[in-house]
Protein backbone atom coordinates (compact mmCIF):
# COMPACT_ATOMS: atom_id res chain seq x y z
CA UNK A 1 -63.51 -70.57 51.24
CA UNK A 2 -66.89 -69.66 52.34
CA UNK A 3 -68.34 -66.62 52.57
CA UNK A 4 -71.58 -64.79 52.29
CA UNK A 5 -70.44 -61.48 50.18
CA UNK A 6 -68.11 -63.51 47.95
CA UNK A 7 -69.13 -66.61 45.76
CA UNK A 8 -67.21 -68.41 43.19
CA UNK A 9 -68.57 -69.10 39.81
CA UNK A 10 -67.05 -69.27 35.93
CA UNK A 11 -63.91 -69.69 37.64
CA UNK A 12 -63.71 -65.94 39.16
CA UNK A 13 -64.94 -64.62 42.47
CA UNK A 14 -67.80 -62.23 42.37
CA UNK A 15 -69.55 -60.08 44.82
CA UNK A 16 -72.23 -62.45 45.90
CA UNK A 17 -75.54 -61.78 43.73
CA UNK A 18 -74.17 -59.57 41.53
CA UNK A 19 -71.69 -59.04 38.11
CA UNK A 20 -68.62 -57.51 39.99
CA UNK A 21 -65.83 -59.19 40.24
CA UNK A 22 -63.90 -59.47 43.96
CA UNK A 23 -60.49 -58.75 41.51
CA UNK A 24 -62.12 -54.75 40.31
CA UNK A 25 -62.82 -54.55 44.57
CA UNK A 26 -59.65 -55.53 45.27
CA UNK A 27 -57.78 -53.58 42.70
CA UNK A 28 -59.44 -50.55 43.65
CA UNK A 29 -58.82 -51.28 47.85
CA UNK A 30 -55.05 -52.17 47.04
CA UNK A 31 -54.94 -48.64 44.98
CA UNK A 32 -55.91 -46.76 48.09
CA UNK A 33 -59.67 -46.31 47.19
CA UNK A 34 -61.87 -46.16 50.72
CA UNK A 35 -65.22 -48.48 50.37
CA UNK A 36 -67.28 -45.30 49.94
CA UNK A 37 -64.78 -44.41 47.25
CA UNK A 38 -65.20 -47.90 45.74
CA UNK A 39 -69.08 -48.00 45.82
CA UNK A 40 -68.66 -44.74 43.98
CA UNK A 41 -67.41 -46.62 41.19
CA UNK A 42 -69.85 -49.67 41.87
CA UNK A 43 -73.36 -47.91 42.80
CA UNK A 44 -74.85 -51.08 42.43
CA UNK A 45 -72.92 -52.54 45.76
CA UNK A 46 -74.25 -52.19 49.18
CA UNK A 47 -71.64 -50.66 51.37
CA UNK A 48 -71.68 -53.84 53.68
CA UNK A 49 -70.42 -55.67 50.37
CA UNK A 50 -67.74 -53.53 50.00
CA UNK A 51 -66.52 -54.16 53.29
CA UNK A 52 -67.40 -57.94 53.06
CA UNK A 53 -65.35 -58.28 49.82
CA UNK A 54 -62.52 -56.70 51.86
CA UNK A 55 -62.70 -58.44 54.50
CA UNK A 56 -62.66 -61.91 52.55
CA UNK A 57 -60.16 -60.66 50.61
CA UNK A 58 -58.07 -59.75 53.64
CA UNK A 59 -58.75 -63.46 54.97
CA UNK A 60 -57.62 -64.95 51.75
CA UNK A 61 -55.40 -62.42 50.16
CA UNK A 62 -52.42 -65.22 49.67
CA UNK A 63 -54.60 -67.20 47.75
CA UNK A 64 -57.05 -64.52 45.70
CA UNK A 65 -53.38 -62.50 44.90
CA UNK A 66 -52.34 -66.33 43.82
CA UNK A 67 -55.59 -66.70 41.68
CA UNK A 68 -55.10 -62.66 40.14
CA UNK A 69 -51.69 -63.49 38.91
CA UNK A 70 -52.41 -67.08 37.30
CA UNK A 71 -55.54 -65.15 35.61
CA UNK A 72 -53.42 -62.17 34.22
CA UNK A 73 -51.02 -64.58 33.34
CA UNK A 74 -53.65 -66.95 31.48
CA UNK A 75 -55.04 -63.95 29.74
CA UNK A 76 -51.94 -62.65 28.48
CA UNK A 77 -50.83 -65.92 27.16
CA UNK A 78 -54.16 -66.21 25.22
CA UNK A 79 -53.51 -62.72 23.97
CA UNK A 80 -53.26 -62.19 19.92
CA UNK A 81 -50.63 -59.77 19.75
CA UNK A 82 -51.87 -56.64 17.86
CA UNK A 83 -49.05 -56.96 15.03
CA UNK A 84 -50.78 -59.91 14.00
CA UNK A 85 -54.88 -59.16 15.35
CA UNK A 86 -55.20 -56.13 13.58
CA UNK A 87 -52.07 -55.33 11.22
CA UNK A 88 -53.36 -51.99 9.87
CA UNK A 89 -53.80 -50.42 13.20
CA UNK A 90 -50.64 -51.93 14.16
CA UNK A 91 -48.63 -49.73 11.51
CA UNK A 92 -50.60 -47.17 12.41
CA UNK A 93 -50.03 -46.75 15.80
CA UNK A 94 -45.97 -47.64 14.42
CA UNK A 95 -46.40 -44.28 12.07
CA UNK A 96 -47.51 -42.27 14.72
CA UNK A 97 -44.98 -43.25 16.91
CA UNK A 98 -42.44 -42.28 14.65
CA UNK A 99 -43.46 -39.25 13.58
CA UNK A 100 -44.23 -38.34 17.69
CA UNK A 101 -40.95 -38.92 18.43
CA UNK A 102 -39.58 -36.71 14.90
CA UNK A 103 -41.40 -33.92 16.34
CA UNK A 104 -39.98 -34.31 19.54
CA UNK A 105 -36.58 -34.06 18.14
CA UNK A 106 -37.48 -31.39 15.87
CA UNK A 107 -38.73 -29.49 19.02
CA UNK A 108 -35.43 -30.21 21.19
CA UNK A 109 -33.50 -28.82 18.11
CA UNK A 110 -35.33 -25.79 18.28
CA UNK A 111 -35.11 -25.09 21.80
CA UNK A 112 -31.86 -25.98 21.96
CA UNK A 113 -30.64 -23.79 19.11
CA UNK A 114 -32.88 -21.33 20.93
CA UNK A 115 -30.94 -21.59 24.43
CA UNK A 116 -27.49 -21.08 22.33
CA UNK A 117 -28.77 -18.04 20.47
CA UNK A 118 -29.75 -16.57 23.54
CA UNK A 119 -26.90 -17.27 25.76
CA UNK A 120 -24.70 -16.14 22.92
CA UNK A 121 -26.35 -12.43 22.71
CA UNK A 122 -25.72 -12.37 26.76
């Protein structure tokens, strides 16, 4: 696979002569993004790259949607699960979870007692 806006290197696809990747291109193209939308979000692309990396993308898309999914699926099974990376922000995030969904109890108590009350002066 040869092309002049995409070349491979590290392992990844980049936009040829720069730092971004074809998968943040692609991601935003498959979320609906236009190019000019796109090179919003990557001022340091040339339009004509935006539509190149399309375009090879389009070309290729069975094997770069191939390549995304073994590299999502390599990261996340090199992943440290936060439990176990970082324990006290782990029960953190637990406590504030719980007490999130305590106060969303205590507030469908309340509006349901509320709804009663009302109803029942009707």
């Amino acid at each position: 696979m040869h092309s002049e806006y995409i070349e491979q290197r590290h392992g990844g696809y980049y936009v040829a002569g720069t730092r971004v990747s074809l998968d943040s291109v692609v991601y935003s193209f498959n979320e609906g993004q236009s190019p000019e939308a796109i090179q919003d979000d990557f001022p340091s692309l040339k339009r004509a790259q935006i539509y190149g990396a399309i375009a090879f993308y389009l070309d290729h898309h069975a094997e770069i949607d191939k390549y995304r999914v073994d590299t999502e699926r390599e990261f996340e099974g090199n992943a440290i699960p936060l439990e176990q990376a970082n324990p006290t922000l782990w029960a953190k995030i637990q406590r504030a979870k719980a007490e999130a969904a305590q106060g969303e109890r205590r507030s469908c108590a309340t509006a349901s007692r509320l709804t009663t009350t009302s109803s029942s002066e009707s």
